[in-house]
Protein backbone atom coordinates (compact mmCIF):
# COMPACT_ATOMS: atom_id res chain seq x y z
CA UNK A 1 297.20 -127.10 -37.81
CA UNK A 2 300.79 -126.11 -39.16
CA UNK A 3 300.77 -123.56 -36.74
CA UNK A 4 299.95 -126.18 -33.62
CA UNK A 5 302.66 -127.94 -34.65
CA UNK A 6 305.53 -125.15 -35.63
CA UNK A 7 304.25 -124.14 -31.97
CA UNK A 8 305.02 -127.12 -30.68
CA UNK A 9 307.97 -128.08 -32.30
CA UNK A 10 309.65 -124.35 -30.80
CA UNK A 11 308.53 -125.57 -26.98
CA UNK A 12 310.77 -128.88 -28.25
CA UNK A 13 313.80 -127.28 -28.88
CA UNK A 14 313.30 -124.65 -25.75
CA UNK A 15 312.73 -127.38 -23.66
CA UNK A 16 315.62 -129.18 -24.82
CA UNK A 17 317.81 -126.30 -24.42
CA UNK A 18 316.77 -126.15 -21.16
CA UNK A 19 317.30 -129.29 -20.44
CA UNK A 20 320.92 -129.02 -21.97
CA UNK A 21 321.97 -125.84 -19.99
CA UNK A 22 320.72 -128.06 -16.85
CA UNK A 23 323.06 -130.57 -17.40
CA UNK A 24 326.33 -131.05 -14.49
CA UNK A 25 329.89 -130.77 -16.03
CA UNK A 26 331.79 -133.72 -17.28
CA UNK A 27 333.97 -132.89 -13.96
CA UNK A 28 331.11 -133.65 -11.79
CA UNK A 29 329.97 -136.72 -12.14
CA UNK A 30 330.42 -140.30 -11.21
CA UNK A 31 328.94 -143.49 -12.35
CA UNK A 32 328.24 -146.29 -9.68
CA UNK A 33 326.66 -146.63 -6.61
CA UNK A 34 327.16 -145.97 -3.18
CA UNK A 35 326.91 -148.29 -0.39
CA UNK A 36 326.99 -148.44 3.76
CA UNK A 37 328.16 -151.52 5.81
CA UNK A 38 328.70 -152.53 9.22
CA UNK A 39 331.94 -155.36 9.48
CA UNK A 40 333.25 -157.44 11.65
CA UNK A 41 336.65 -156.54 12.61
CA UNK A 42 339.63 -159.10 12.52
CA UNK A 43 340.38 -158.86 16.61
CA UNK A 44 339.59 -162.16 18.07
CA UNK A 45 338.07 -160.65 20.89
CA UNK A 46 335.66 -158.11 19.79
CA UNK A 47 332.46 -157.98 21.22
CA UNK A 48 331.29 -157.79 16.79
CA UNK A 49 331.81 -161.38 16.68
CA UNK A 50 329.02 -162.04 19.55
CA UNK A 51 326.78 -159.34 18.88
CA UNK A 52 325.92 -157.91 15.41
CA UNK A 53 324.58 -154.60 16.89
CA UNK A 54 328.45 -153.80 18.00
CA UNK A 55 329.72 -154.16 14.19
CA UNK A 56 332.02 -151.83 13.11
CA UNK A 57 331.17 -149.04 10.82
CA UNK A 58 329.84 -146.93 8.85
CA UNK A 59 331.84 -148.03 6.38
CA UNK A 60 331.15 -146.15 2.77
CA UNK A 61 331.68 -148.21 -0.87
CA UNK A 62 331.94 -147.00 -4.60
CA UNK A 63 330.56 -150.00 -6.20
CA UNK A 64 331.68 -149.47 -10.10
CA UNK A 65 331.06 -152.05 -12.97
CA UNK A 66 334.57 -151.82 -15.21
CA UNK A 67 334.72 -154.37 -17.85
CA UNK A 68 331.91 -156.71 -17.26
CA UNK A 69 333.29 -157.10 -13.41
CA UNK A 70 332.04 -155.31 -10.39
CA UNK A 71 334.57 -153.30 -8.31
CA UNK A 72 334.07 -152.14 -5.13
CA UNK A 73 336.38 -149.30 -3.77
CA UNK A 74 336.10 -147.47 -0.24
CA UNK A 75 335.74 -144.24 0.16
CA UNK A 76 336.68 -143.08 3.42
CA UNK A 77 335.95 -139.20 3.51
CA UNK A 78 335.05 -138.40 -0.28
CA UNK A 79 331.88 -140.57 0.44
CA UNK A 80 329.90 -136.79 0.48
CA UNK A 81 331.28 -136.17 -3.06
CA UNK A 82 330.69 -139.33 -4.33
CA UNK A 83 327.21 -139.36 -3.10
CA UNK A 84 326.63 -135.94 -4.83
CA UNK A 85 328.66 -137.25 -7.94
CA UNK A 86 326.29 -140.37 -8.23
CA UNK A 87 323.16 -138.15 -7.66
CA UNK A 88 323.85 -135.73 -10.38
CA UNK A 89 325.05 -138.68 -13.05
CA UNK A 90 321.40 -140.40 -12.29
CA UNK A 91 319.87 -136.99 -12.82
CA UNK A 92 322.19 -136.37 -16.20
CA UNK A 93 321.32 -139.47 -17.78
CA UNK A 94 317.48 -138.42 -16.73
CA UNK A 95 317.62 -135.55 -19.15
CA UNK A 96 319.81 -137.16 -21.56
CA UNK A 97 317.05 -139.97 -22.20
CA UNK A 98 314.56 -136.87 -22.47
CA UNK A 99 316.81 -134.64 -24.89
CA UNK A 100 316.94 -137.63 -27.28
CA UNK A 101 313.45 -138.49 -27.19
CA UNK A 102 312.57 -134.47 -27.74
CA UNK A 103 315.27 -135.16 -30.82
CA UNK A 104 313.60 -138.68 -32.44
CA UNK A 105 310.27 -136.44 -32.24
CA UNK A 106 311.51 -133.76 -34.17
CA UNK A 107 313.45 -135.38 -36.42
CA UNK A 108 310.00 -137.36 -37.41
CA UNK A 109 308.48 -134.02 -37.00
CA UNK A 110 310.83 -132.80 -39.78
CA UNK A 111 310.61 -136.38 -41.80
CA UNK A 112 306.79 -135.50 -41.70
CA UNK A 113 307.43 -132.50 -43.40
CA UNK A 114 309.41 -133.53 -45.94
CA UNK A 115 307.23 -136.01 -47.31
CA UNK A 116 304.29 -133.33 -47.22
CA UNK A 117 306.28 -131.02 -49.21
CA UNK A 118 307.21 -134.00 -51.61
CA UNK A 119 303.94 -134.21 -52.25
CA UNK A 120 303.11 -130.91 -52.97
């Protein structure tokens, strides 16, 4: 049984170093969310104001909470990077929820320990 679980505690910590190496650079990320709209322009005599096929767009947001508020910033031609710099944040926080639940179970892994050998 000690074995099982020395086993198992060393595909833990591979799998968490794993999981680390995977991780983007601090560089490459971006925290928000990325949105499309079609406007209406500010011409009087657009055809947008008749017909909401004939809107104007695509038009590509950064929607970013700061301080409780929600900002919205357009992006013009960085929208690609953004929406690769969004993607990879989602998938960092991903493995940062799994590294630290591979951590709580080894650190009660080790607490487990202890209090065996505390008995002994």
């Amino acid at each position: 049984m000690a074995q099982n679980k020395r086993g198992n505690r060393e595909e833990l910590i591979k799998e968490r170093q794993g999981l680390i190496k995977e991780l983007p650079g601090w560089k490459d990320i971006l925290r928000g969310s990325v949105l499309t709209y079609f406007l209406p322009c500010g011409k009087k005599g657009c055809r947008c104001k008749s017909d909401k096929d004939s809107l104007h767009g695509p038009y590509y947001y950064i929607s970013v909470s700061e301080k409780g508020k929600t900002r919205m910033y357009l992006l013009g031609r960085k929208r690609k990077e953004a929406v690769y710099a969004v993607a990879r944040y989602n998938d960092m926080i991903k493995k940062l929820y799994r590294i630290c639940g591979i951590n709580l179970r080894l650190l009660l892994a080790r607490k487990e320990e202890d209090e065996r050998k505390e008995k002994d």
